[in-house]
Protein backbone atom coordinates (compact mmCIF):
# COMPACT_ATOMS: atom_id res chain seq x y z
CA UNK A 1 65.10 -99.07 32.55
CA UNK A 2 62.26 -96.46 33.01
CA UNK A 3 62.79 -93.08 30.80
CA UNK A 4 61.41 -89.94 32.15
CA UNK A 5 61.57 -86.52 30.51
CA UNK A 6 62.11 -83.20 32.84
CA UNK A 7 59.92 -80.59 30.58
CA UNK A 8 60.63 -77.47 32.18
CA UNK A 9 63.34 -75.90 33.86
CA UNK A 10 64.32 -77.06 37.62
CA UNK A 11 66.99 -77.81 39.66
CA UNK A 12 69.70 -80.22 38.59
CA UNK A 13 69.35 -82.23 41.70
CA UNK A 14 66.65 -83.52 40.23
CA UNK A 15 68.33 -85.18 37.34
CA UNK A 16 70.66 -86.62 39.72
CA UNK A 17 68.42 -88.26 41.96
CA UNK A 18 67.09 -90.11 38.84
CA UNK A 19 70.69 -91.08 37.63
CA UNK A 20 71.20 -92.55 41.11
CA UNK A 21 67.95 -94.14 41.43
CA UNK A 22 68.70 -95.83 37.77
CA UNK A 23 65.94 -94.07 35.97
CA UNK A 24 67.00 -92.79 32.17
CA UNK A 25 66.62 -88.61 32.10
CA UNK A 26 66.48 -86.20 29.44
CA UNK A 27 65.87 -82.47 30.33
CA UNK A 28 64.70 -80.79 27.10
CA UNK A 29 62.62 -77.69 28.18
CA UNK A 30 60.84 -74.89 26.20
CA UNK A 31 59.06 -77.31 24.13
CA UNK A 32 56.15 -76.54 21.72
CA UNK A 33 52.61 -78.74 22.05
CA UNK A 34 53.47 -80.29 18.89
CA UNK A 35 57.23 -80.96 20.01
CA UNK A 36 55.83 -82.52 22.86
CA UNK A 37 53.32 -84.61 21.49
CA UNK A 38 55.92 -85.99 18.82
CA UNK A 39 58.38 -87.18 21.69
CA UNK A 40 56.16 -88.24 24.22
CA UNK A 41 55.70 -91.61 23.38
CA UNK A 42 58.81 -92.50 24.55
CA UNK A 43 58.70 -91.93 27.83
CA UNK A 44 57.19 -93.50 31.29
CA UNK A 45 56.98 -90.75 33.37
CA UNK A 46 57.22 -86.50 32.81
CA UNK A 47 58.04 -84.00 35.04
CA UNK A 48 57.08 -80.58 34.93
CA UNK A 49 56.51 -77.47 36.89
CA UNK A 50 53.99 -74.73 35.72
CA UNK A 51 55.21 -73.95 32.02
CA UNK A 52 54.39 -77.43 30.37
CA UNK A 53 50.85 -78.08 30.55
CA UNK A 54 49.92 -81.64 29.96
CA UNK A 55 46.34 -81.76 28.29
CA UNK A 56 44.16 -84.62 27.02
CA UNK A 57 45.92 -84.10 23.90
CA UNK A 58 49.54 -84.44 24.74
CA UNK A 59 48.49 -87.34 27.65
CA UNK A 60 46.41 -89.37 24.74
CA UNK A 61 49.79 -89.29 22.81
CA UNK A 62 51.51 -90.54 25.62
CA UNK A 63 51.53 -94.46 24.80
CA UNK A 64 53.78 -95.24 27.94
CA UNK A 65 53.80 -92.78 30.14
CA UNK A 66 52.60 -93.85 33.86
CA UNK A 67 53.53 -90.97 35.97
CA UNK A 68 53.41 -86.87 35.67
CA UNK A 69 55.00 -85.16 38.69
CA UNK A 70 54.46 -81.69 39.29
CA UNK A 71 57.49 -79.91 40.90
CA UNK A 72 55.39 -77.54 43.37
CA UNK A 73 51.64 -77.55 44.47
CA UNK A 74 49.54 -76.33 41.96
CA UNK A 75 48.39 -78.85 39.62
CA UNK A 76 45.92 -76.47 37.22
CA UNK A 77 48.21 -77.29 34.59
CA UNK A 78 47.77 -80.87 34.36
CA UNK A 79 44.27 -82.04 33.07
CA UNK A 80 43.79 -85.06 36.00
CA UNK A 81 40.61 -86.14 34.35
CA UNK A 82 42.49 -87.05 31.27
CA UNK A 83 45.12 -88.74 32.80
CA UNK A 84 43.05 -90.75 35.68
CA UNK A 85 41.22 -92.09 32.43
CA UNK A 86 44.40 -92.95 30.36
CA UNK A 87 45.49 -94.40 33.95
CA UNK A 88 48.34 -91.91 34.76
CA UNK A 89 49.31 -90.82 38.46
CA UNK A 90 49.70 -87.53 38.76
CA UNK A 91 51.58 -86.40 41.88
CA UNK A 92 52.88 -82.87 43.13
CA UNK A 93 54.77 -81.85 45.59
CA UNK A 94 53.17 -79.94 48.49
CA UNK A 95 55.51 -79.94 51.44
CA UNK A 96 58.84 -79.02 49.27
CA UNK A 97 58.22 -75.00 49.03
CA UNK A 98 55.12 -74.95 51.93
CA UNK A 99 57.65 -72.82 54.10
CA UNK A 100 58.94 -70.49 51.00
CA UNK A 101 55.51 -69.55 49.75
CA UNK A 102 53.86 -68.62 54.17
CA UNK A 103 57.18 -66.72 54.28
CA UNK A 104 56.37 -65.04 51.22
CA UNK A 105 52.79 -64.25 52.23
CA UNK A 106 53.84 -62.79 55.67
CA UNK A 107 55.83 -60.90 53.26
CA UNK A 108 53.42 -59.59 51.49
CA UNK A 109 50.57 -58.79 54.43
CA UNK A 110 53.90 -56.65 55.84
CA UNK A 111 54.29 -54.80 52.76
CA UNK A 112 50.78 -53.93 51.81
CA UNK A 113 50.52 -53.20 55.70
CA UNK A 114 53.63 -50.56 55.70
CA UNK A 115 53.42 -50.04 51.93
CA UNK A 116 56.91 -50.73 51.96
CA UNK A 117 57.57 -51.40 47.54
CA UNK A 118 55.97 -47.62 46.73
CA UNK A 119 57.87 -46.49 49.73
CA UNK A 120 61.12 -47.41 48.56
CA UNK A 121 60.41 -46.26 45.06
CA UNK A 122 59.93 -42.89 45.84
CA UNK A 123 62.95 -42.46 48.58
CA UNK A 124 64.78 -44.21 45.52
CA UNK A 125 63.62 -41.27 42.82
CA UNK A 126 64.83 -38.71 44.77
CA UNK A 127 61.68 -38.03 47.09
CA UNK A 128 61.33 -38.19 51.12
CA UNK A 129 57.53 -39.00 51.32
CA UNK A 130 57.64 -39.61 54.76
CA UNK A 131 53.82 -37.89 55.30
CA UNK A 132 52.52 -40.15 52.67
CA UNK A 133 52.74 -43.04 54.01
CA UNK A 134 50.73 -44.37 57.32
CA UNK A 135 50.79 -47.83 57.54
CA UNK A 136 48.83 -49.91 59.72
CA UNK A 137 50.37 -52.57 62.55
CA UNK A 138 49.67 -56.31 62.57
CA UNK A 139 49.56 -56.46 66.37
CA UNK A 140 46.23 -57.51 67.36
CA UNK A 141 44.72 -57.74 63.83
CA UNK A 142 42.45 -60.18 62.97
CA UNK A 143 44.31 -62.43 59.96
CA UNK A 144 41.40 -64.28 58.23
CA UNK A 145 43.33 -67.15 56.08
CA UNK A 146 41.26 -68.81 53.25
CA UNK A 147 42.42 -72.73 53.27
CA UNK A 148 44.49 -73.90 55.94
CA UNK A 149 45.94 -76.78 54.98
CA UNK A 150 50.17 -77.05 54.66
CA UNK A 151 50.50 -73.68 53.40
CA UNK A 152 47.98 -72.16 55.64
CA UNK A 153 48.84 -73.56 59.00
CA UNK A 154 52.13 -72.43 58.34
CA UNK A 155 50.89 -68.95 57.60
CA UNK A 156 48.59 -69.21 60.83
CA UNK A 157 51.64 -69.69 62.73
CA UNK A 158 53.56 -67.13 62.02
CA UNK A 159 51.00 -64.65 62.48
CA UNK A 160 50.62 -66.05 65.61
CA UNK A 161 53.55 -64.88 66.26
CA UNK A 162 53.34 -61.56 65.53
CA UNK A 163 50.03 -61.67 68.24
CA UNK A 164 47.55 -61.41 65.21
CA UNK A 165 44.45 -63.13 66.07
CA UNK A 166 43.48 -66.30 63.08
CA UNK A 167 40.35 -67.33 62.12
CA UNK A 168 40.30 -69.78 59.39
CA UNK A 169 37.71 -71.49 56.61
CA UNK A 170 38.27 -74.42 55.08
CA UNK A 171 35.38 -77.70 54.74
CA UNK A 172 38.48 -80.34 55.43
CA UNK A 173 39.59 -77.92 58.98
CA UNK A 174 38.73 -80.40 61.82
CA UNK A 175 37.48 -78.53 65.14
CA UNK A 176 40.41 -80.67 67.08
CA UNK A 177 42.91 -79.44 64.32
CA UNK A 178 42.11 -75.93 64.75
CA UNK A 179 42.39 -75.93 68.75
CA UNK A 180 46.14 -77.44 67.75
CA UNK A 181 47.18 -75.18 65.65
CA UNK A 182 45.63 -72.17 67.90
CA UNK A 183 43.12 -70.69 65.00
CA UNK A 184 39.31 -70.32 64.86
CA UNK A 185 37.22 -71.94 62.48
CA UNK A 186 34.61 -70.02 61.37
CA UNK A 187 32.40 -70.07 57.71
CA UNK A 188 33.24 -67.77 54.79
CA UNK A 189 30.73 -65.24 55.08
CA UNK A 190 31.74 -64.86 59.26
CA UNK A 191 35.26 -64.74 57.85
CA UNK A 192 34.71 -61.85 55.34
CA UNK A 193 33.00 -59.62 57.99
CA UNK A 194 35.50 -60.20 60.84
CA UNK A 195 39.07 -59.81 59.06
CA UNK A 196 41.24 -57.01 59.11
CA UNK A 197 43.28 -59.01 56.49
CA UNK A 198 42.74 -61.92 54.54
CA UNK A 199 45.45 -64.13 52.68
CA UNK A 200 44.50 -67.38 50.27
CA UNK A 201 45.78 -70.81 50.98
CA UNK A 202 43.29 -72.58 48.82
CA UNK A 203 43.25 -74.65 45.35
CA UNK A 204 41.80 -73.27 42.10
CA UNK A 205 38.67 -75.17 41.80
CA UNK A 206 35.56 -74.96 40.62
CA UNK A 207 34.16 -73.94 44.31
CA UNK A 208 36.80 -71.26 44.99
CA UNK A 209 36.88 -69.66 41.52
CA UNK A 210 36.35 -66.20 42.33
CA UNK A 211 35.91 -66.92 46.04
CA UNK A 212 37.04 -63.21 46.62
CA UNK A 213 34.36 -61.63 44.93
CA UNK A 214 32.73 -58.63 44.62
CA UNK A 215 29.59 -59.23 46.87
CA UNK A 216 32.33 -60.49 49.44
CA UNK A 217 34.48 -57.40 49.34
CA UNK A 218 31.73 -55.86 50.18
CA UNK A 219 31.12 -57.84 53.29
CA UNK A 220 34.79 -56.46 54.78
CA UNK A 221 35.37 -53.61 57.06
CA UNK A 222 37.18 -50.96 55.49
CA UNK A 223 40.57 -50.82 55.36
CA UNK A 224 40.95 -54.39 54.60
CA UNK A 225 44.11 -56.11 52.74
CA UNK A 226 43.80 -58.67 50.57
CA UNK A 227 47.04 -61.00 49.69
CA UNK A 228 47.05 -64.28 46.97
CA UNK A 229 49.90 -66.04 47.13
CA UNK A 230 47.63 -69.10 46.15
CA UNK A 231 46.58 -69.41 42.66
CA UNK A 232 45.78 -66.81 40.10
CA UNK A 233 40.92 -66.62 39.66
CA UNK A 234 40.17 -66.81 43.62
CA UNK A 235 40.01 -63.00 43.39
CA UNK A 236 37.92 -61.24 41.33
CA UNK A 237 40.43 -58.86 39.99
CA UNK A 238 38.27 -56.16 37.95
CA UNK A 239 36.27 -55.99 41.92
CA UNK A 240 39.49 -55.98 43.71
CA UNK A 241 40.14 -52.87 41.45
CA UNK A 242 37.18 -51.20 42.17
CA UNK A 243 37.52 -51.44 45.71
CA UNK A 244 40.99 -50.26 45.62
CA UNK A 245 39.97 -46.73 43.62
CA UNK A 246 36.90 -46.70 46.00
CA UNK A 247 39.55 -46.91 48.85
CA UNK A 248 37.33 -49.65 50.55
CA UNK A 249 40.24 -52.01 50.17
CA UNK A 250 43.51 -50.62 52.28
CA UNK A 251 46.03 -52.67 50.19
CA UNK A 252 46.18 -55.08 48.58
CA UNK A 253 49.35 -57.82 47.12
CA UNK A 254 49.00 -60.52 44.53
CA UNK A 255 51.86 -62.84 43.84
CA UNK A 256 49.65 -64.51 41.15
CA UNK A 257 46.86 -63.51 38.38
CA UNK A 258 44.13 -65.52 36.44
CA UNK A 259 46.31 -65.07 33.03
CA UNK A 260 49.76 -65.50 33.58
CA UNK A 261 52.52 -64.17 32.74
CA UNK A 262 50.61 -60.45 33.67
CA UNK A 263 53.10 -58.38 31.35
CA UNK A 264 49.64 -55.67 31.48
CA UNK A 265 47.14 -55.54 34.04
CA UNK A 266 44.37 -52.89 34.94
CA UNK A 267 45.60 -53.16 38.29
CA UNK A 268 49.02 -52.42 37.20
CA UNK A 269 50.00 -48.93 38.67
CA UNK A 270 46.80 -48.52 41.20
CA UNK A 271 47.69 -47.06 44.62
CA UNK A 272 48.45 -49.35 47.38
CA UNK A 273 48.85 -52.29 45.25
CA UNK A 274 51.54 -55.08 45.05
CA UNK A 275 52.33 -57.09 42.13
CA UNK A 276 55.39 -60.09 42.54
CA UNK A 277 55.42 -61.99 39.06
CA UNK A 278 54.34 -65.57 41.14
CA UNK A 279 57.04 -65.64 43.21
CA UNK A 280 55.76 -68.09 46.11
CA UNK A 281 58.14 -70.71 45.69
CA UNK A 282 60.85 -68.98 44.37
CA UNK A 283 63.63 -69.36 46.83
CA UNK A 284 67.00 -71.49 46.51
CA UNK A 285 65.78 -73.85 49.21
CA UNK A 286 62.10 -74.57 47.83
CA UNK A 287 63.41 -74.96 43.90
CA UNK A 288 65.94 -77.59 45.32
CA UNK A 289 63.63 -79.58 47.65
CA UNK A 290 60.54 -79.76 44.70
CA UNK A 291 62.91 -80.57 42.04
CA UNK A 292 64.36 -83.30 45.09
CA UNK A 293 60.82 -84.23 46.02
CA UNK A 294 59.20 -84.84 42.77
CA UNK A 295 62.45 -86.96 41.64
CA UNK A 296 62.19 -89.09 44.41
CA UNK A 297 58.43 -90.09 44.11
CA UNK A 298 58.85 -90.97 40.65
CA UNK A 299 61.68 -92.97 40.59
CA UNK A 300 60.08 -94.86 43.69
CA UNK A 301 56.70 -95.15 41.98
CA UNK A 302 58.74 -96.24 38.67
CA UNK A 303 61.24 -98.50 40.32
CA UNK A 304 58.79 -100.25 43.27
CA UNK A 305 55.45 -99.20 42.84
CA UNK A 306 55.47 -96.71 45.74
CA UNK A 307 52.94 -93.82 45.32
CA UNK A 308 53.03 -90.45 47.67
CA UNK A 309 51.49 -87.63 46.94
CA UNK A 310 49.25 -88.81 44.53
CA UNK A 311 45.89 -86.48 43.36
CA UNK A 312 44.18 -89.22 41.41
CA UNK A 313 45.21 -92.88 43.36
CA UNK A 314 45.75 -94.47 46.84
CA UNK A 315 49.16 -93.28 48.50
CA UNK A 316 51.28 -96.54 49.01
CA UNK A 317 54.77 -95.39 51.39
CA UNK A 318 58.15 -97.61 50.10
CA UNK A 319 58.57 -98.90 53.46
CA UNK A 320 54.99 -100.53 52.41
CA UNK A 321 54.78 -101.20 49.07
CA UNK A 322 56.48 -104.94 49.85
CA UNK A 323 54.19 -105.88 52.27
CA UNK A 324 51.40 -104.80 50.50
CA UNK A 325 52.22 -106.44 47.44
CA UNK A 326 51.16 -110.18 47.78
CA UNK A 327 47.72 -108.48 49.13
CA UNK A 328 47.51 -106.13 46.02
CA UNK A 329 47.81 -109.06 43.58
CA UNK A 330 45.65 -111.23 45.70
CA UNK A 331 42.54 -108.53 45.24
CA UNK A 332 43.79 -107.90 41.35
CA UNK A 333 42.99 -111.48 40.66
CA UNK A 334 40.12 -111.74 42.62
CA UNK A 335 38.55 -109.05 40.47
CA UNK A 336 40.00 -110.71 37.41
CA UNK A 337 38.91 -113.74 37.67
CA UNK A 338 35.07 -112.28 39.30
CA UNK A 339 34.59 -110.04 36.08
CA UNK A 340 34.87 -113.19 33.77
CA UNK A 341 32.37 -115.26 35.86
CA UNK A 342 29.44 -112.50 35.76
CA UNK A 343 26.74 -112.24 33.01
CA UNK A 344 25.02 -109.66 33.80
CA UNK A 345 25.53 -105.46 34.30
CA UNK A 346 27.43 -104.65 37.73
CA UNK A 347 25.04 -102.50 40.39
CA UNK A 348 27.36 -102.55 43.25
CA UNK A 349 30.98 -104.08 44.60
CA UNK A 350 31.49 -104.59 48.17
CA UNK A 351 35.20 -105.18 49.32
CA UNK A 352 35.60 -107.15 52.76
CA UNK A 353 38.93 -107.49 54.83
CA UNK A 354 39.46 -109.59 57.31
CA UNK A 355 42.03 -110.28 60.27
CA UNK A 356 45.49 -108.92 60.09
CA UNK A 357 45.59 -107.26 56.76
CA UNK A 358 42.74 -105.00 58.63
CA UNK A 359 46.10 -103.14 59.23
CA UNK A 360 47.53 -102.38 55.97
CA UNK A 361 46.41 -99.74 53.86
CA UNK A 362 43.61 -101.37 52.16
CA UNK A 363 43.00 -98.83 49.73
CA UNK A 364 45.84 -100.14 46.83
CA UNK A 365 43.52 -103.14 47.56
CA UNK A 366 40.52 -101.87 47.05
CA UNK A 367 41.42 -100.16 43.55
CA UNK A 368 43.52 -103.38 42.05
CA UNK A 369 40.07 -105.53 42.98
CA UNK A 370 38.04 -102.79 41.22
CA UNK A 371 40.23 -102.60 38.36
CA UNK A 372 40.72 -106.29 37.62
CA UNK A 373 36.54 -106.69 37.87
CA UNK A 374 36.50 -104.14 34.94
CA UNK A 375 38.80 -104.88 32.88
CA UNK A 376 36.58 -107.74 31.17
CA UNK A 377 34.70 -105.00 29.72
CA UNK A 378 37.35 -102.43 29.56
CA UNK A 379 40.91 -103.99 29.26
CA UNK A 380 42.98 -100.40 29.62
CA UNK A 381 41.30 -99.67 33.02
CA UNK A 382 43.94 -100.00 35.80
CA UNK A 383 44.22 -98.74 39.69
CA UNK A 384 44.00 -95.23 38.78
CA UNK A 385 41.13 -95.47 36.44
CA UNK A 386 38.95 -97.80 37.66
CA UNK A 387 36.97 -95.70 40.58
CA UNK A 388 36.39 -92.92 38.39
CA UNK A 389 35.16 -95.57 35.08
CA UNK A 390 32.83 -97.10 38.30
CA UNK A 391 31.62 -94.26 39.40
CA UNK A 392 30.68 -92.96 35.91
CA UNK A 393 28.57 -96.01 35.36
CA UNK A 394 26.59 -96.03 38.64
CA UNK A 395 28.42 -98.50 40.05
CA UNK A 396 28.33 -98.51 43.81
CA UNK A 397 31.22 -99.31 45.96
CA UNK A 398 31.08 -100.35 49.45
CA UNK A 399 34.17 -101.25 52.23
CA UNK A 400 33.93 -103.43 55.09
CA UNK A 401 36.47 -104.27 57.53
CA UNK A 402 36.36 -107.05 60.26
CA UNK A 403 39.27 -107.03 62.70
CA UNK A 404 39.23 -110.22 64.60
CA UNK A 405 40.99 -110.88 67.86
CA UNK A 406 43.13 -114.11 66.66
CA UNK A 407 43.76 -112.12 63.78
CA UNK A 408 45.95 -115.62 62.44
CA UNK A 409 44.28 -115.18 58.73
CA UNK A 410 43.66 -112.27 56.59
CA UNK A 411 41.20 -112.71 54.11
CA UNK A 412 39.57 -110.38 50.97
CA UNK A 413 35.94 -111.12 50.04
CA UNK A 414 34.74 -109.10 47.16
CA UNK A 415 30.85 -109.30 47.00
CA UNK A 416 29.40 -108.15 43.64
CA UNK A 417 26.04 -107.90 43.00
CA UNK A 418 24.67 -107.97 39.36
CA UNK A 419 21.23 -107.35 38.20
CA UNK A 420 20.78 -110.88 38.45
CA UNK A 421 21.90 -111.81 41.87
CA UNK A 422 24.80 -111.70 43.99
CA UNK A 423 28.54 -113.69 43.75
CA UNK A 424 30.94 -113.50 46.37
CA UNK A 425 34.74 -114.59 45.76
CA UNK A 426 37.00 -114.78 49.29
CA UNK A 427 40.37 -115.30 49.39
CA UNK A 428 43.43 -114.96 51.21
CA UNK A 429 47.33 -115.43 51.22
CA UNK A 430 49.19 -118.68 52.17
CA UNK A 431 53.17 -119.44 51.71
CA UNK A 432 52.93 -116.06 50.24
CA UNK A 433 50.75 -116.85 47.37
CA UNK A 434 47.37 -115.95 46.39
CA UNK A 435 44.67 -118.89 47.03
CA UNK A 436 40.81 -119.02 46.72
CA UNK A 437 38.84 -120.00 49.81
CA UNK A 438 35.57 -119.93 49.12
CA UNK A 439 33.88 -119.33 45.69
CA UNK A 440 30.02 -117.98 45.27
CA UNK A 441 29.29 -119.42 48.50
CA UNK A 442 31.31 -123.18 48.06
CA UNK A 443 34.29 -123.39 50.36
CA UNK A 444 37.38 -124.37 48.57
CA UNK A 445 40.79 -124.08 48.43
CA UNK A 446 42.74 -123.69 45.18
CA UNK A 447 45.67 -121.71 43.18
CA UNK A 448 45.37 -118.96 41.04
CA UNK A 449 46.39 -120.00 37.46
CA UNK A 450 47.15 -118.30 34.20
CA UNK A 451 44.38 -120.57 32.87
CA UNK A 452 41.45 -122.15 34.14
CA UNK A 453 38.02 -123.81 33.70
CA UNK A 454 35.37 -122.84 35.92
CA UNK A 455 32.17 -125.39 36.18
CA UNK A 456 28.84 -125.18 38.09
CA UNK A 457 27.66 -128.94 38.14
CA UNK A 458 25.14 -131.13 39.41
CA UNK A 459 26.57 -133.20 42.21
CA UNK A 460 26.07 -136.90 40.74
CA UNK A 461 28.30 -139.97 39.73
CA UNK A 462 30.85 -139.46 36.58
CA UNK A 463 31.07 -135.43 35.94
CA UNK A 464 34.31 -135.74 36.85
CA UNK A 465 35.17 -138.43 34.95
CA UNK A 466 33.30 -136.97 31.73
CA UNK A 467 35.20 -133.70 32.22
CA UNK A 468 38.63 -135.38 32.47
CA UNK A 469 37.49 -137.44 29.22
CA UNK A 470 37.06 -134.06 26.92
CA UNK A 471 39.88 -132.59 28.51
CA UNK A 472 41.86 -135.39 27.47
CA UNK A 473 40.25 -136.25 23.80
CA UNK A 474 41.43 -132.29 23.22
CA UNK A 475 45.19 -132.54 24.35
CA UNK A 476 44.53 -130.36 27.57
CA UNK A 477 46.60 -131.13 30.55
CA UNK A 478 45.08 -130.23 33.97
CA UNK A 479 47.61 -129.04 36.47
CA UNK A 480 45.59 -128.74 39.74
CA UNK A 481 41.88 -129.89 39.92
CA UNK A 482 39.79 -128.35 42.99
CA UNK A 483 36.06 -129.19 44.02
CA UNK A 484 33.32 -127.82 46.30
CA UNK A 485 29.56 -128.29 47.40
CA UNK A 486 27.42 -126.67 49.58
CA UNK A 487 25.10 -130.02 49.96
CA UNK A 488 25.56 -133.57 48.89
CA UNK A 489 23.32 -134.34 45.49
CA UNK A 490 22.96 -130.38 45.12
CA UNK A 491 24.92 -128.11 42.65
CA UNK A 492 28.74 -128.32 42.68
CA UNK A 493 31.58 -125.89 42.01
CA UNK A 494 35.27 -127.28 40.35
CA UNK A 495 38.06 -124.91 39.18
CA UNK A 496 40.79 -126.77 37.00
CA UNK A 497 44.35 -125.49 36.47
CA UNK A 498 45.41 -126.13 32.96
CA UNK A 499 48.87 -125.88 31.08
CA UNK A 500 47.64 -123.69 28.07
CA UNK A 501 44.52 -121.52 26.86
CA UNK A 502 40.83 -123.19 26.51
CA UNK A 503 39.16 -122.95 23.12
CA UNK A 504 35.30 -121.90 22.70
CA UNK A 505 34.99 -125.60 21.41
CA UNK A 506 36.34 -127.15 23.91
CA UNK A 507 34.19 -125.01 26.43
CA UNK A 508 31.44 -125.70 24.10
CA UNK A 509 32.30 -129.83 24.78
CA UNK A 510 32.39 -129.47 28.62
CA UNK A 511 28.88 -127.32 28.63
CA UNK A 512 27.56 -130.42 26.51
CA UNK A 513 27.92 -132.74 29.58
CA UNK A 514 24.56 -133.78 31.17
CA UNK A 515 25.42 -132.55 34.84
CA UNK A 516 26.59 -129.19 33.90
CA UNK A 517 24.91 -125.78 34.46
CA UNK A 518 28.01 -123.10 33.90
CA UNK A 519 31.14 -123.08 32.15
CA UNK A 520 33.69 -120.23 31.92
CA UNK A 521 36.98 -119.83 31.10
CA UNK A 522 39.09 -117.88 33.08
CA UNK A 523 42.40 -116.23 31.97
CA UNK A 524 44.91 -114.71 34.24
């Protein structure tokens, strides 16, 4: 049974969606790096929310661990890199508290608009500042929103609602999707100069680290309002300061900071400015349906393989995950058995589909081939690892797809090319098992095996009868016994099945035979 540990505080209903699903759960929360570390080990999968912050350290501890969900969007506190390499999925959550955190930016654009917190503060003390505070309407403003992807279409429609006109950045916007959802794409810079407000809907990454910055507060008319209800460095918040004592800047809200928690802040106490200690998804609704969500993934990636919401591997839906299986361990052992043939560096890997598996969701497919070709070299890659190990070594990878009208026969070729020459392995399902159909160019049609003997022979009289003679003077039973040519009285291919592992001396015997170029031994 799969153990999973809930590291920081969230709703119950996540433990008992794991109980249901029959997934093992301890909550322990509030635990130290070393505390962490120490238990780890026991565990397949951790869930967390923004408190517990998985680093190389704690993941390189983590001897069994296969999953880290993240309860909400932000994933900042999870080092990916680390755990792609130890071969961890890391998946969040983004649709569970999308609506909670646009509501609470629409919140927030109202209240710096109407200045509605220092407002009530002062009625509260006593005061009736009514000719101290002139807000500004929304009607007809120009809304610029900085990433508008869940959180930001969301936001965009609301504020269409409230006849604000929405122009949008973000690389991944299509034109099409920004006709449908009734916002203007425009670039950064355009979107700077033409707001009357602008709210972030963005990732912290290296590209939008500081993306409100000084230069680009500069760029805005005045009396502009700024709101993050994103993540705590896209605004340059010593700038955002300035601009606010400078008046520049109407108002501005911030529902998160670059050091969290913000007990002291410069901006703390500066007029027209709105602190909320990162309360974007903090709403009964959005705690339940993360602490739901991220409950639900894992125990389906735990308990069938299915992966949603994943930042570092191929998505593969439940409802898919069966018929994508056979196909999935058809391309592992295809790139299994290809990495143990080649002698020489990898330069490229080109994956072919063909016929009706054209319709799956190759990319599982794809990164089980990849993996399996590797792990010759580097037996802890797996599906999660392998593209980023590839990449790292210059390895080029390639996808083809071929989507024939009889469509009877789906078949995976997986081309790699060495800095020798190029091997091609093709193969395809039948009865629901794997089978090979064609081997470095030699049609032929055998089973996958645990073991096997792979031979590259001259085509004459007796090889096969020389072969069967060691194999037999050495106690090794052959199960299934396939052969191939291109050409009569050229250069053969044979894969034999046997019942039990191949030693170097008897692979050392079979190489010894006149006719024979290439032997390998292949274990599955």
């Amino acid at each position: 049974m799969p153990k999973v540990l809930i590291a920081d505080k969230m709703s119950s209903a996540a433990t008992q969606v794991f109980k249901q699903r029959g997934v093992d759960v301890d909550v322990i929360t509030g635990l130290s790096k070393e505390e962490l570390i120490k238990i780890i080990p026991d565990y397949d999968g951790l869930a967390v929310r923004s408190s517990t912050r998985p680093d190389a350290e704690i993941i390189a501890a983590a001897n069994n661990l296969k999953v880290i969900g993240r309860a909400g969007i932000g994933v900042d506190n999870i080092d990916i890199k680390a755990a792609t390499d130890r071969g961890v999925v890391v998946m969040n959550t983004p649709f569970g508290n999308a609506i909670t955190t646009a509501e609470h930016a629409i919140a927030m654009l109202f209240s710096a608009a109407r200045q509605i917190p220092a407002a009530s503060a002062r009625t509260q003390n006593g005061e009736w500042p009514k000719s101290d505070f002139k807000g500004v309407e929304l009607f007809n403003k120009t809304l610029g929103i900085i990433g508008c992807g869940n959180i930001g279409a969301l936001v965009a429609e609301r504020a269409l609602g409230l006849k604000m006109k929405v122009i949008a950045f973000d690389p991944y916007l299509t034109e099409e999707r920004a006709v449908k959802l009734g916002v203007e794409k425009v670039e950064l810079d355009a979107l700077f100069q033409r707001a009357d407000a602008i709210t972030l809907h963005t990732p912290l990454v290296e590209g939008t680290k500081g993306i409100v910055s000084r230069e680009r507060l500069g760029m805005t008319k005045k009396g502009i309002i700024i709101v993050n209800c994103a993540r705590g460095g896209l605004v340059d918040e010593d700038a955002l300061k300035d601009a606010l004592d400078a008046g520049h800047v109407r108002a501005a809200a911030l529902d998160v900071f670059a050091i969290e928690p913000a007990k002291e802040h410069p901006l703390f106490g500066t007029p027209n400015f709105i602190a909320t200690p990162h309360l974007g998804a903090s709403t009964l609704e959005a705690q339940e349906n993360v602490a739901v969500q991220v409950a639900e993934q894992m125990a389906d990636f735990l308990l069938t393989g299915a992966v949603s919401n994943a930042l570092n591997t191929p998505s593969i839906s439940a409802e898919e995950a069966p018929r994508l299986k056979p196909f999935v361990d058809l391309a592992d052992k295809l790139g299994r058995m290809s990495g143990q043939l080649l002698h020489a560096p990898i330069k490229s890997v080109e994956f072919t589909y063909k016929g009706a598996v054209t319709d799956l969701n190759t990319n599982p497919m794809t990164a089980a081939a990849l993996a399996g070709l590797l792990k010759a070299a580097m037996p802890d890659v797996n599906m999660v690892s392998a593209p980023g190990l590839a990449k790292e070594r210059g390895i080029e990878i390639k996808e083809s797809y071929i989507d024939e009208a009889e469509r009877a026969e789906s078949l995976i070729r997986l081309t790699v090319e060495t800095t020798e020459r190029k091997y091609a392995i093709v193969g395809t399902i039948y009865r629901g098992e794997p089978r090979i159909v064609r081997l470095f160019g030699v049609p032929m049609d055998a089973a996958f095996s645990p073991n096997m003997i792979y031979v590259r022979n001259e085509d004459k009289p007796g090889f096969i009868g020389e072969l069967g003679g060691v194999l037999g003077q050495n106690k090794v039973n052959i199960a299934t016994f396939s052969l191939g040519r291109m050409k009569q009285d050229e250069e053969a291919v044979c894969l034999v099945s046997v019942d039990g592992p191949v030693s170097d001396g008897v692979a050392k015997q079979i190489a010894d035979i006149g006719q024979v170029k290439i032997v390998d031994v292949v274990s599955l």
